[in-house]
PDB file of N, CA and C in Angstrom:
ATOM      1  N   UNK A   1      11.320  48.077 148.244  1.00  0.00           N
ATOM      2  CA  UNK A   1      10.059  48.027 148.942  1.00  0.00           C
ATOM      3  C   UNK A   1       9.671  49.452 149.359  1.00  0.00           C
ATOM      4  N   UNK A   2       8.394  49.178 148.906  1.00  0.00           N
ATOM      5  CA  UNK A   2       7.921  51.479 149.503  1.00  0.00           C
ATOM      6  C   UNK A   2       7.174  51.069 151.182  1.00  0.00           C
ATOM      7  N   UNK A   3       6.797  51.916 151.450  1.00  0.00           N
ATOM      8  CA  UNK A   3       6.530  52.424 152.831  1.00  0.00           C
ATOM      9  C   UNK A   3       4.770  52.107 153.051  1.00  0.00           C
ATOM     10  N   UNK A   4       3.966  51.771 151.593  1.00  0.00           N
ATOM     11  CA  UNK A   4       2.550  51.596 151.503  1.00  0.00           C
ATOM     12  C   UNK A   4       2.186  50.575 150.228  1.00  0.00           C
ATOM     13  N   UNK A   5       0.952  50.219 150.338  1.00  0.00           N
ATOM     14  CA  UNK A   5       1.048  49.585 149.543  1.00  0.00           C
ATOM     15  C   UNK A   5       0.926  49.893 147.789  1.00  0.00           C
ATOM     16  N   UNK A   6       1.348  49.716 146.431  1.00  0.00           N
ATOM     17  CA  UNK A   6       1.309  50.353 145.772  1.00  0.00           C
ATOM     18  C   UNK A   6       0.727  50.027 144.464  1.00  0.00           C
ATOM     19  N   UNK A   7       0.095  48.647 144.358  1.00  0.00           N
ATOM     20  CA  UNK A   7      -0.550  47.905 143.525  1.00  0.00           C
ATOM     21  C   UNK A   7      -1.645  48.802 142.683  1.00  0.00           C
ATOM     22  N   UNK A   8      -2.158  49.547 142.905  1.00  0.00           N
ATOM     23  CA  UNK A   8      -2.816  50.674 141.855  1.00  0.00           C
ATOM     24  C   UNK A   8      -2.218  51.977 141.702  1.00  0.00           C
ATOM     25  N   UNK A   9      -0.969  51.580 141.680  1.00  0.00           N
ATOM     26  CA  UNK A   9       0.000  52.919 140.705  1.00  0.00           C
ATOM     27  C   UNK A   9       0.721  52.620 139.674  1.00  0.00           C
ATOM     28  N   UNK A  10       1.163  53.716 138.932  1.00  0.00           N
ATOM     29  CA  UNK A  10       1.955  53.630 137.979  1.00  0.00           C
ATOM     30  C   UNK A  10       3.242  53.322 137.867  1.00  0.00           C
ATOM     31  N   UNK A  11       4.040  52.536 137.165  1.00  0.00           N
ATOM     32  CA  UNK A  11       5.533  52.244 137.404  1.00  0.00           C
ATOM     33  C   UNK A  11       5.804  52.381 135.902  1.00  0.00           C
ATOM     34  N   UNK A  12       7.424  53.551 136.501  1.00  0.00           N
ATOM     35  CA  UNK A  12       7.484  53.776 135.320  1.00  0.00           C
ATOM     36  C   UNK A  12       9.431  53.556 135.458  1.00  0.00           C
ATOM     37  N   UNK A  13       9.794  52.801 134.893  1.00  0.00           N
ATOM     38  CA  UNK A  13      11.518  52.915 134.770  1.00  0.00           C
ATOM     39  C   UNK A  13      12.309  52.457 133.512  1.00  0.00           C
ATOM     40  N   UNK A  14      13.431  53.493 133.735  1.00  0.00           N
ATOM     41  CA  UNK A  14      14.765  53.526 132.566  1.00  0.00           C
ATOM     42  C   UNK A  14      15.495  53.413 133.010  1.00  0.00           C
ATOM     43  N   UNK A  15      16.604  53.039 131.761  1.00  0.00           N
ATOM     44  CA  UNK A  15      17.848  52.375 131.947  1.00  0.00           C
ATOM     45  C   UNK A  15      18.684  53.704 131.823  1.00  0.00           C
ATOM     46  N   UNK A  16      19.322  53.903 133.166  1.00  0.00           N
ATOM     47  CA  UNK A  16      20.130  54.695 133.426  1.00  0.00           C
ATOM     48  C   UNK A  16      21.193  55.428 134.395  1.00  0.00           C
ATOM     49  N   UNK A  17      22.050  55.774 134.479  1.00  0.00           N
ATOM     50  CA  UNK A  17      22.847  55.877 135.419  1.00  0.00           C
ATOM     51  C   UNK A  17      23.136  57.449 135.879  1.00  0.00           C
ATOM     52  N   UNK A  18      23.734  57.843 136.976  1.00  0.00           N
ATOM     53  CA  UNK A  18      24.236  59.320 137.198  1.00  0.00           C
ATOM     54  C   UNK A  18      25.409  59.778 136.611  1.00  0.00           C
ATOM     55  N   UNK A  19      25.505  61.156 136.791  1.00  0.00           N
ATOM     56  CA  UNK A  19      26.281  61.727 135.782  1.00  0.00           C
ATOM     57  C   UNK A  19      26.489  61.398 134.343  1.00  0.00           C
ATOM     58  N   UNK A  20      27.770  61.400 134.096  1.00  0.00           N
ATOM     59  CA  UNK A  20      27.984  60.802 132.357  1.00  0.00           C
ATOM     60  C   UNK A  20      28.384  59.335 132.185  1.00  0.00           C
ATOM     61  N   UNK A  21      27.644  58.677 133.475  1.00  0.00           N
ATOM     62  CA  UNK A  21      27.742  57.053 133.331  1.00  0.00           C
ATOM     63  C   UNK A  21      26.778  56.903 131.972  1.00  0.00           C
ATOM     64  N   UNK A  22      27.407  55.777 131.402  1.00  0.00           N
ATOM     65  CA  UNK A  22      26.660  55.324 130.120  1.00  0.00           C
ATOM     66  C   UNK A  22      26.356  53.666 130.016  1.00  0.00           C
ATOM     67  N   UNK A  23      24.932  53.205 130.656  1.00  0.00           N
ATOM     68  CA  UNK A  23      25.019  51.454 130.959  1.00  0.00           C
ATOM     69  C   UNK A  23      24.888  51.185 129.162  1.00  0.00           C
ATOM     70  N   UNK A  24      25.282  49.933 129.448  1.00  0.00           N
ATOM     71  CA  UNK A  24      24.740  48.808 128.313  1.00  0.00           C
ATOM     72  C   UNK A  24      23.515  49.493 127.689  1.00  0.00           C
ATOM     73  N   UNK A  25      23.411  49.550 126.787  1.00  0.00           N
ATOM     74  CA  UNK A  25      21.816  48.980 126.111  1.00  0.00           C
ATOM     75  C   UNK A  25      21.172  47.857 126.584  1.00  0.00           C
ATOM     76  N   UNK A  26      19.617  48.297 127.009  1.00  0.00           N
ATOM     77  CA  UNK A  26      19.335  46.842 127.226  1.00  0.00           C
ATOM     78  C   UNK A  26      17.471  47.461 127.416  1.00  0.00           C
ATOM     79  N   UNK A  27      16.974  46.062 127.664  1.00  0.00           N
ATOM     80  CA  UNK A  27      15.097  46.519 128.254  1.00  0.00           C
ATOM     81  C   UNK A  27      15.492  46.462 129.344  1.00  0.00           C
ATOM     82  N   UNK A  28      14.441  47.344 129.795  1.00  0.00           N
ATOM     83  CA  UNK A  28      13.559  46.955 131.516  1.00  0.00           C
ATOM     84  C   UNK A  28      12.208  47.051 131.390  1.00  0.00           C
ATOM     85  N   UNK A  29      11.665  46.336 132.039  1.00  0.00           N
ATOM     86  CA  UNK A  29       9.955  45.838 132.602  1.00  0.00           C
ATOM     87  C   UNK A  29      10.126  45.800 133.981  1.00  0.00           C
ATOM     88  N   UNK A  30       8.620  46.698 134.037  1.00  0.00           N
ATOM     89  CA  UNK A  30       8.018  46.615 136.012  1.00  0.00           C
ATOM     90  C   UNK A  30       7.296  46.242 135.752  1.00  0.00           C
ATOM     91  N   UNK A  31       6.223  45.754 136.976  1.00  0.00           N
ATOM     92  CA  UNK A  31       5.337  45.321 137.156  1.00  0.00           C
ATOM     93  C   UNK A  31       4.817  44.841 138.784  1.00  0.00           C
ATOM     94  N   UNK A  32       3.535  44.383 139.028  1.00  0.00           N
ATOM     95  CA  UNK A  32       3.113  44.689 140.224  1.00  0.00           C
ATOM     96  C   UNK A  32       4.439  42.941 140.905  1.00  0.00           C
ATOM     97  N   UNK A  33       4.651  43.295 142.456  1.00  0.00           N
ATOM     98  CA  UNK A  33       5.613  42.115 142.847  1.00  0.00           C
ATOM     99  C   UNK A  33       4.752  41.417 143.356  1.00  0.00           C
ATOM    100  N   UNK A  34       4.083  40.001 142.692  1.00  0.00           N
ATOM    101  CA  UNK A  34       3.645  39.245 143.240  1.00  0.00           C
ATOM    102  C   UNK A  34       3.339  38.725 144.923  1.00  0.00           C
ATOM    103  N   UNK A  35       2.556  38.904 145.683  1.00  0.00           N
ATOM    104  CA  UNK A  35       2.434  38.668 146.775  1.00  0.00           C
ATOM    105  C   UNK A  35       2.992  39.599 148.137  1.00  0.00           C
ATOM    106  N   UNK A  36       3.765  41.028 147.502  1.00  0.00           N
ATOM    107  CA  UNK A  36       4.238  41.904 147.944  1.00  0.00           C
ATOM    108  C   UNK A  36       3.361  42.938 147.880  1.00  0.00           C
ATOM    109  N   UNK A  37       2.420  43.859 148.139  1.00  0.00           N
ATOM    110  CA  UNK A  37       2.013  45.032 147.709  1.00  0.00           C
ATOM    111  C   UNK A  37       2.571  46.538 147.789  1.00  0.00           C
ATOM    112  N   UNK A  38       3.809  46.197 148.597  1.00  0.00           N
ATOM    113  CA  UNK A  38       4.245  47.237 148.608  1.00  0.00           C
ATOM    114  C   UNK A  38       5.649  47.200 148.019  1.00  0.00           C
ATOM    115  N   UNK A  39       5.460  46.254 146.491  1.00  0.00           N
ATOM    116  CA  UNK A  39       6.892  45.791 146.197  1.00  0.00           C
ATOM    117  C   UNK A  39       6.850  46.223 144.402  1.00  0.00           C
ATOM    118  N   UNK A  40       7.696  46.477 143.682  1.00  0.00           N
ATOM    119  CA  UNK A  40       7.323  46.155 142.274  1.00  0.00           C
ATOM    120  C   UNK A  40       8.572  45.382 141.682  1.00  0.00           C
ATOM    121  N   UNK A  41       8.166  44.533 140.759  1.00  0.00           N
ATOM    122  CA  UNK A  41       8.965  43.960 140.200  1.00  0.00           C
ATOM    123  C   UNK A  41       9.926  44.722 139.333  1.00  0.00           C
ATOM    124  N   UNK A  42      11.276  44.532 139.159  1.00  0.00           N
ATOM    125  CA  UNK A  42      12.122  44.820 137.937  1.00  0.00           C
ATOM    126  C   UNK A  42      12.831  44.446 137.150  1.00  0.00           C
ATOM    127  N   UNK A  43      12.254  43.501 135.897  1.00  0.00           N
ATOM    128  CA  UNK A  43      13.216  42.404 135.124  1.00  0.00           C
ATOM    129  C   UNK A  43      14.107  43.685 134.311  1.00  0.00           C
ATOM    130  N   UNK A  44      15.411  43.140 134.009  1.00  0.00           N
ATOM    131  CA  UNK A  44      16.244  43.757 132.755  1.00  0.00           C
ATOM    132  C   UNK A  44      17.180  42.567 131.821  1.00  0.00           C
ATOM    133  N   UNK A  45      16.931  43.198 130.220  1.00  0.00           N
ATOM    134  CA  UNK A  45      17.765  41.751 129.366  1.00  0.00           C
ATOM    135  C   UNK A  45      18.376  43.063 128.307  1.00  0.00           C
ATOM    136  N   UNK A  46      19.706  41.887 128.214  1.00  0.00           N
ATOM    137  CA  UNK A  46      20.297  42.441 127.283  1.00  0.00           C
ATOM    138  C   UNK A  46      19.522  42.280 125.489  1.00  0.00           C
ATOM    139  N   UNK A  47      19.956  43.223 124.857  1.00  0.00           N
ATOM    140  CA  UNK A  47      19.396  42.927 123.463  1.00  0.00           C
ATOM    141  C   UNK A  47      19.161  41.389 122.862  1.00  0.00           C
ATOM    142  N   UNK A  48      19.820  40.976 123.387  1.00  0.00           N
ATOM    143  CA  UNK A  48      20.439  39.432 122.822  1.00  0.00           C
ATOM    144  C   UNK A  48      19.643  38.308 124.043  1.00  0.00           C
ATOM    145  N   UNK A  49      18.443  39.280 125.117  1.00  0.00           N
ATOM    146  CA  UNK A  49      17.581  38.614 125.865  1.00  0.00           C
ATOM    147  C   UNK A  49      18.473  37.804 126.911  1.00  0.00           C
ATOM    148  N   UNK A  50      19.642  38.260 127.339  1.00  0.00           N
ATOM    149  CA  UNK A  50      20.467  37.571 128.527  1.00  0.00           C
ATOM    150  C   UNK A  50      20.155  38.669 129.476  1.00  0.00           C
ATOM    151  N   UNK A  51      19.607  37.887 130.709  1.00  0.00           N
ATOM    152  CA  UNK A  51      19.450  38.806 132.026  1.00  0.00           C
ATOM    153  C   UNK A  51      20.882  39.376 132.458  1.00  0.00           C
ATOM    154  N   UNK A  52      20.476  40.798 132.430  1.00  0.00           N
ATOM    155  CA  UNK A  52      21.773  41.853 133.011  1.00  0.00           C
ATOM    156  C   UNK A  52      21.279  42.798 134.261  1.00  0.00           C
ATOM    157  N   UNK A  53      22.432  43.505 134.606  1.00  0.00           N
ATOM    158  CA  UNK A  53      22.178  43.933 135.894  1.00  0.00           C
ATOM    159  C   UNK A  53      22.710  45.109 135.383  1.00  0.00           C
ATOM    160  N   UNK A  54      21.587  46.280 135.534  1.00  0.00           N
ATOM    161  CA  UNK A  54      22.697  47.648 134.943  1.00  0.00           C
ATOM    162  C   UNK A  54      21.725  48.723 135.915  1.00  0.00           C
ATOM    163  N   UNK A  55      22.131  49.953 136.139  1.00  0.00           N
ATOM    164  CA  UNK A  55      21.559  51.325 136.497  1.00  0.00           C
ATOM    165  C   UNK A  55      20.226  51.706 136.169  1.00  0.00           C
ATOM    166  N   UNK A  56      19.559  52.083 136.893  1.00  0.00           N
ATOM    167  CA  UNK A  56      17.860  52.331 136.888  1.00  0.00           C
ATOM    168  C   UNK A  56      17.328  53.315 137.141  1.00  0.00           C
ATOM    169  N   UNK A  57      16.552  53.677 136.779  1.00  0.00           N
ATOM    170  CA  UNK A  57      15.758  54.746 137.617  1.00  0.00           C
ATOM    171  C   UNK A  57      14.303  54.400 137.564  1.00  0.00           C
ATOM    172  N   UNK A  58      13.822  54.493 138.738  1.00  0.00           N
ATOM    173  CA  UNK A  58      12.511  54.013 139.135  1.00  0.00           C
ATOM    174  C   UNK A  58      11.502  54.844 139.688  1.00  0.00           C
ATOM    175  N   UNK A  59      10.340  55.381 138.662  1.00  0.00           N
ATOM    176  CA  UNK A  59       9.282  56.319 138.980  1.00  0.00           C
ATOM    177  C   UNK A  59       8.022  55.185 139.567  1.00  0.00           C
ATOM    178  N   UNK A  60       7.058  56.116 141.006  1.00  0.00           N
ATOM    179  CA  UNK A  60       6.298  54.924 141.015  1.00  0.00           C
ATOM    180  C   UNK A  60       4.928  56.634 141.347  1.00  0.00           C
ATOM    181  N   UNK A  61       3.830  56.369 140.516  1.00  0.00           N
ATOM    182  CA  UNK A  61       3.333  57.456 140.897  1.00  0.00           C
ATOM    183  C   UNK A  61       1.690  57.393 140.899  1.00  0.00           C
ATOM    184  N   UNK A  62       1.261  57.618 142.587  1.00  0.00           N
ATOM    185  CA  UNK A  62       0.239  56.860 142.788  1.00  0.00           C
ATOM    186  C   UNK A  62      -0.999  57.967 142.707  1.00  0.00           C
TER     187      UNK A  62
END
């Protein structure tokens, strides 16, 4: 959750971790968080479309 509301900005995120961590392969999708405005959504699936939980990085730029 950000500090304002953020529904007319850009979201931008990758799959990724610090240092020479190396996640899974996989997608991620943002998008605005329904009924939150100061929220964005973040689905992630493995290749094979099974929801996974891996390292992110999350640009939001208004």
């Amino acid at each position: 959750m950000f500090d304002r509301d953020v529904r007319a900005c850009a979201y931008t995120a990758t799959v990724g971790g610090v240092g020479t961590e190396s996640p899974t392969a996989s997608f991620i999708r943002v998008a605005q968080r329904s009924g939150k405005p100061n929220g964005v959504f973040v689905s992630m699936k493995s290749s094979g479309q099974a929801s996974v939980v891996v390292p992110f990085h999350l640009a939001v730029t208004c």
